[in-house]
C-alpha atoms as a PDB file:
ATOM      1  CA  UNK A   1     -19.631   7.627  15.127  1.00  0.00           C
ATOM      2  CA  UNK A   2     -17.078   4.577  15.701  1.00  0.00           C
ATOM      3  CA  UNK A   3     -13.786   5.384  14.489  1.00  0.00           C
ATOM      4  CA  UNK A   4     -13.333   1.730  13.347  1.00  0.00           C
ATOM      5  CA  UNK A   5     -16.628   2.348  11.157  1.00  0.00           C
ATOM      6  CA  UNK A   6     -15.176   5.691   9.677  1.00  0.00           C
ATOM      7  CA  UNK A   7     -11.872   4.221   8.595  1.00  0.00           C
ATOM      8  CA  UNK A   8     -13.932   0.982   6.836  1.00  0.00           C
ATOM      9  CA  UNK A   9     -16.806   3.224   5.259  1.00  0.00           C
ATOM     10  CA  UNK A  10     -13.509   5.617   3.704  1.00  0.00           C
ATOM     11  CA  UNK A  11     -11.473   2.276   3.018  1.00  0.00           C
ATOM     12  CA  UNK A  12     -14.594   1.034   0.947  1.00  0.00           C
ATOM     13  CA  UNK A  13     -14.906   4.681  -0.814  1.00  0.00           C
ATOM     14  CA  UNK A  14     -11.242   4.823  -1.861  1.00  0.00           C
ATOM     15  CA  UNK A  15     -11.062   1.263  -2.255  1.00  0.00           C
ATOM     16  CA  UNK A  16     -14.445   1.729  -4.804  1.00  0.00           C
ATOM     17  CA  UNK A  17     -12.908   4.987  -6.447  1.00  0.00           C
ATOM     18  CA  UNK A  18      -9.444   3.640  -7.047  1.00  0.00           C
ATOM     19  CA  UNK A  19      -9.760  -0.213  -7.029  1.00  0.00           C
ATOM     20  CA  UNK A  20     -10.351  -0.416 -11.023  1.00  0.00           C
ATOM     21  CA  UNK A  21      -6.984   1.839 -11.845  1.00  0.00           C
ATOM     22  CA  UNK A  22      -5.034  -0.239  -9.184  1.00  0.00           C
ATOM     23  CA  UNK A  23      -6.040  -3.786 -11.004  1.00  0.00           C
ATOM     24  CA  UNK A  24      -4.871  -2.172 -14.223  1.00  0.00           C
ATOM     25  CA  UNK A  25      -1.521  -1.240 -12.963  1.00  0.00           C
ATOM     26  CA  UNK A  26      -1.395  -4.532 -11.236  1.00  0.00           C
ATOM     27  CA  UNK A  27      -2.310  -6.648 -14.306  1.00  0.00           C
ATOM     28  CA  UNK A  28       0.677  -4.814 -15.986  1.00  0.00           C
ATOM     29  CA  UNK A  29       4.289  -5.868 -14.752  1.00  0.00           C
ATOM     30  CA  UNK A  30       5.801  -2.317 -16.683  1.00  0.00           C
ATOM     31  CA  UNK A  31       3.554  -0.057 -14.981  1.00  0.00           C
ATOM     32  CA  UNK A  32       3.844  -2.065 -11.758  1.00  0.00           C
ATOM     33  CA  UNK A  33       7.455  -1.340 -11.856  1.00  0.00           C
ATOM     34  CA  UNK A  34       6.737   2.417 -12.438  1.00  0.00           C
ATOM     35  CA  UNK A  35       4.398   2.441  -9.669  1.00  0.00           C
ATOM     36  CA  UNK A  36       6.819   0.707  -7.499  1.00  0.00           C
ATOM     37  CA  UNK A  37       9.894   3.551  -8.292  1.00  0.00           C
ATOM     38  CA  UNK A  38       7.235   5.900  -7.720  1.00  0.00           C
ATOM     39  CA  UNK A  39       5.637   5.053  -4.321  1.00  0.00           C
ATOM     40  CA  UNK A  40       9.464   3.928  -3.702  1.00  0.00           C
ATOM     41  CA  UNK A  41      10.593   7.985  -4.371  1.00  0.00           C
ATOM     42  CA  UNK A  42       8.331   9.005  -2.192  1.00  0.00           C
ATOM     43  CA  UNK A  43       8.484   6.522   0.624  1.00  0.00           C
ATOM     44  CA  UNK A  44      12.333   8.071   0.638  1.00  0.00           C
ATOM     45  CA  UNK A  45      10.960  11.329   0.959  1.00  0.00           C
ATOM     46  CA  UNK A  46       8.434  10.777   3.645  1.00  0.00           C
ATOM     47  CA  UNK A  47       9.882   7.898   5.771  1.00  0.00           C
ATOM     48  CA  UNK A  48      11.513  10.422   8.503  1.00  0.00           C
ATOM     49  CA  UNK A  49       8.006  12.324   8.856  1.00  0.00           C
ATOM     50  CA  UNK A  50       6.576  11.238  12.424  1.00  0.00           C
ATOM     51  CA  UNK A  51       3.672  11.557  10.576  1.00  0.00           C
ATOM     52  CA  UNK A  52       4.500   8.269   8.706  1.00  0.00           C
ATOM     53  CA  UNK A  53       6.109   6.774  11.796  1.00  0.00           C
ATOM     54  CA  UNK A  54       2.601   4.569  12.488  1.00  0.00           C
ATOM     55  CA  UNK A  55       2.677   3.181   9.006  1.00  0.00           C
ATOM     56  CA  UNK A  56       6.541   2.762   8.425  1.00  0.00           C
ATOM     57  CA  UNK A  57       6.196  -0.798   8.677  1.00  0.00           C
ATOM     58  CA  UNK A  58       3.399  -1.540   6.757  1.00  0.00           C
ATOM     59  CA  UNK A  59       4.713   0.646   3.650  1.00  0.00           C
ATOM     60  CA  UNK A  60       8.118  -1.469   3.785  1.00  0.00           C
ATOM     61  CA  UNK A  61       6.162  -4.801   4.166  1.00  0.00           C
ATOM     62  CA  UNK A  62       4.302  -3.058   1.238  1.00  0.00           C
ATOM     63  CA  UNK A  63       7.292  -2.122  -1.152  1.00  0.00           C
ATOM     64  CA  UNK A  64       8.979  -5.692  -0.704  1.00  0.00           C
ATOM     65  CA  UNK A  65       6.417  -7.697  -1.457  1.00  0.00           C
ATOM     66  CA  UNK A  66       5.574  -6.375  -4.882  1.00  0.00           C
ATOM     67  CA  UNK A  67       8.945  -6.070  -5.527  1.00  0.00           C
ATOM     68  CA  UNK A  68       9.671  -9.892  -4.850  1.00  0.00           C
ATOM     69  CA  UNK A  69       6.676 -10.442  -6.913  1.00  0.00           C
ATOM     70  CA  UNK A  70       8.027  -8.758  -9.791  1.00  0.00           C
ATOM     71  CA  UNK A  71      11.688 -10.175  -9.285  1.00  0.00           C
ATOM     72  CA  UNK A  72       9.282 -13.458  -9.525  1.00  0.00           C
ATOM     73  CA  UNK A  73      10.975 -14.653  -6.072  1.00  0.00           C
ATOM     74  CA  UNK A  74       7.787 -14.819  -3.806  1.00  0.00           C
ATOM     75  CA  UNK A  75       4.444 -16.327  -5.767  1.00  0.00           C
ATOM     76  CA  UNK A  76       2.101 -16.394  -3.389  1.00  0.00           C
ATOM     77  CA  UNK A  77      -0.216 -13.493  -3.738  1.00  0.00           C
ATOM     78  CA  UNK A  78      -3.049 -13.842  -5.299  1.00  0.00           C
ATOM     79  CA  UNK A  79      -4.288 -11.136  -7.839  1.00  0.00           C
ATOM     80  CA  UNK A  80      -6.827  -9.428  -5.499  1.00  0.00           C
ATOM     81  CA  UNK A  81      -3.653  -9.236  -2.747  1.00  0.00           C
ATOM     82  CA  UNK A  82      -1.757  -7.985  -5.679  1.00  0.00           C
ATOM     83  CA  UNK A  83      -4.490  -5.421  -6.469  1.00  0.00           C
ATOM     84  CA  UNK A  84      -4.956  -4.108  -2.788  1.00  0.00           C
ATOM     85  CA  UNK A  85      -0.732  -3.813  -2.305  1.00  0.00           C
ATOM     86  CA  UNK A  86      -1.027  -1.476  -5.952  1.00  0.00           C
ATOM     87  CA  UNK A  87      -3.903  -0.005  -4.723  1.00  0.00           C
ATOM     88  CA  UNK A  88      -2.164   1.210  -1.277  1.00  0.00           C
ATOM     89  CA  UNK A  89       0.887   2.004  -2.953  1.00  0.00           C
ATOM     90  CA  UNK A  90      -1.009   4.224  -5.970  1.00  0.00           C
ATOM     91  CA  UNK A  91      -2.919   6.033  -3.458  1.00  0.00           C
ATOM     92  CA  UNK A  92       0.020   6.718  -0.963  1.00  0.00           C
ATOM     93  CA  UNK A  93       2.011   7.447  -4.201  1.00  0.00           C
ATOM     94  CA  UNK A  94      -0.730   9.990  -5.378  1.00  0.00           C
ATOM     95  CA  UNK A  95      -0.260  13.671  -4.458  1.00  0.00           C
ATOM     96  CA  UNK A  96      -3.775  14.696  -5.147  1.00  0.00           C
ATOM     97  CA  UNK A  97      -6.482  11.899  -3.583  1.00  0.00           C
ATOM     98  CA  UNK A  98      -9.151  12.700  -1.139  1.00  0.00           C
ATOM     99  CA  UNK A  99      -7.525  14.918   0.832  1.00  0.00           C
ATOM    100  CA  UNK A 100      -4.475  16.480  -0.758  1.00  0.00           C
ATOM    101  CA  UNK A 101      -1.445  15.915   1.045  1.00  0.00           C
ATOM    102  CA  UNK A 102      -0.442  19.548   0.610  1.00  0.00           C
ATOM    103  CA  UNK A 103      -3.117  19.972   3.304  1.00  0.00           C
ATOM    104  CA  UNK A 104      -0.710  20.757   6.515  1.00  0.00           C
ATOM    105  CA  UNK A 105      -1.642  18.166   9.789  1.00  0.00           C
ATOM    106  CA  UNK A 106      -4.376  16.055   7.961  1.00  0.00           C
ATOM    107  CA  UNK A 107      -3.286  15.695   4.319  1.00  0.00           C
ATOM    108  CA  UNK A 108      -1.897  12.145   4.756  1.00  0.00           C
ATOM    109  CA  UNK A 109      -4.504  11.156   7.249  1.00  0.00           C
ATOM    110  CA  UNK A 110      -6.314   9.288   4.496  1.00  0.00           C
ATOM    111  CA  UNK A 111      -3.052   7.695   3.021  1.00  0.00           C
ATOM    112  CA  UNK A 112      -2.402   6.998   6.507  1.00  0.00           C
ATOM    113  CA  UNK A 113      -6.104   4.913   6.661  1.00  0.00           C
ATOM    114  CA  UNK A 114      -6.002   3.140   3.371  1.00  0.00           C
ATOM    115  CA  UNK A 115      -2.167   2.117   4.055  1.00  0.00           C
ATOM    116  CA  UNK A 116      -3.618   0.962   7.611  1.00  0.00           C
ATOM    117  CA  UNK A 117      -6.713  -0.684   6.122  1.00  0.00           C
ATOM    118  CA  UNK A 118      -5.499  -2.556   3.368  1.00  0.00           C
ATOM    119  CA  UNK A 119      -2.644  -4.072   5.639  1.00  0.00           C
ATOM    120  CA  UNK A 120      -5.810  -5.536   8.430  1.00  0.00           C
ATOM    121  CA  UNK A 121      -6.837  -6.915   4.841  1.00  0.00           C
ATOM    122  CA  UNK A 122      -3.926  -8.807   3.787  1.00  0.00           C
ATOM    123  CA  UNK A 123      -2.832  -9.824   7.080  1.00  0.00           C
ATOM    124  CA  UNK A 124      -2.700 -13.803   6.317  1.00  0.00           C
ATOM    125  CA  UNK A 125      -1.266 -12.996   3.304  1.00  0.00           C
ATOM    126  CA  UNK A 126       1.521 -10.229   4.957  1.00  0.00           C
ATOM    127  CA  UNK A 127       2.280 -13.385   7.792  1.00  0.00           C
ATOM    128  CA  UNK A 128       2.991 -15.553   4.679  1.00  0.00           C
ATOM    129  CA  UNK A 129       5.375 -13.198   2.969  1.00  0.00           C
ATOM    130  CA  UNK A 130       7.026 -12.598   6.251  1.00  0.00           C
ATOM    131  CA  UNK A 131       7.618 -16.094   6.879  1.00  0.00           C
ATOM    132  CA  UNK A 132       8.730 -16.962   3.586  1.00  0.00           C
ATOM    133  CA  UNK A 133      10.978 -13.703   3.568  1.00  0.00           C
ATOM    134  CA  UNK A 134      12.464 -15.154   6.902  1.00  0.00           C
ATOM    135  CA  UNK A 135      12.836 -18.155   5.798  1.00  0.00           C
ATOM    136  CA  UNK A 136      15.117 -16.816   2.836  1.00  0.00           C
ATOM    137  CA  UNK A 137      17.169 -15.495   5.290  1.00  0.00           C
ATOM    138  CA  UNK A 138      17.994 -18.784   6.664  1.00  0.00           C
END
């Protein structure tokens, strides 16, 4: 089986099994922020882990655009982006998912896909943030 097919058909699963929970946090700025300190925690824990080394950039990316959303700096995501960004975060931020992380060599292969996944999915909306996150820097 295509390994591009694989990581879709689990993207869809999680995406199907989790989706519903991440809107709800999404729709709420208070558990947004909890989310955020959470997935935040342990992003701090786990950002040294080779493991995590393919997906450093995307969790960052991740992390500062729902925090600029909830600082009410950058508006431009739409609530499905919104959605998929809690989603990623709530299942990278959950210890006990598919395939519990406890699991030694593959228990963060799946965090590792949805994280990967969900950022192909956003991409036009990632290149916006970036470029308005650049251009704050000017």
């Amino acid at each position: 089986m295509d390994a591009n097919y694989e990581e879709q058909n689990l993207f869809e699963k999680v995406k199907a099994i989790y989706m519903n929970r991440a809107m709800h946090i999404a729709s709420t700025e208070k558990k947004l922020h909890a989310l955020l300190e959470k997935a935040s925690l342990k992003w701090q824990e786990l950002s040294q882990n080779p493991t995590f080394a393919q997906v450093k950039f995307q969790v960052e990316v991740f992390i500062r655009m729902i925090r600029s959303h909830l600082n009410k700096k950058y508006t431009g995501l739409s609530n499905r982006s919104l959605g998929l960004l809690a989603l990623g975060l709530f299942y990278f931020a959950l210890p006990t998912d598919l395939i519990p992380d406890f699991i030694p060599f593959i228990g963060y292969v799946d965090d590792i896909t949805v994280l990967l996944a969900i950022f192909k999915s956003l991409q036009s909306d990632i290149a916006r943030f970036l470029d308005w996150e650049r251009d704050q820097q000017a």
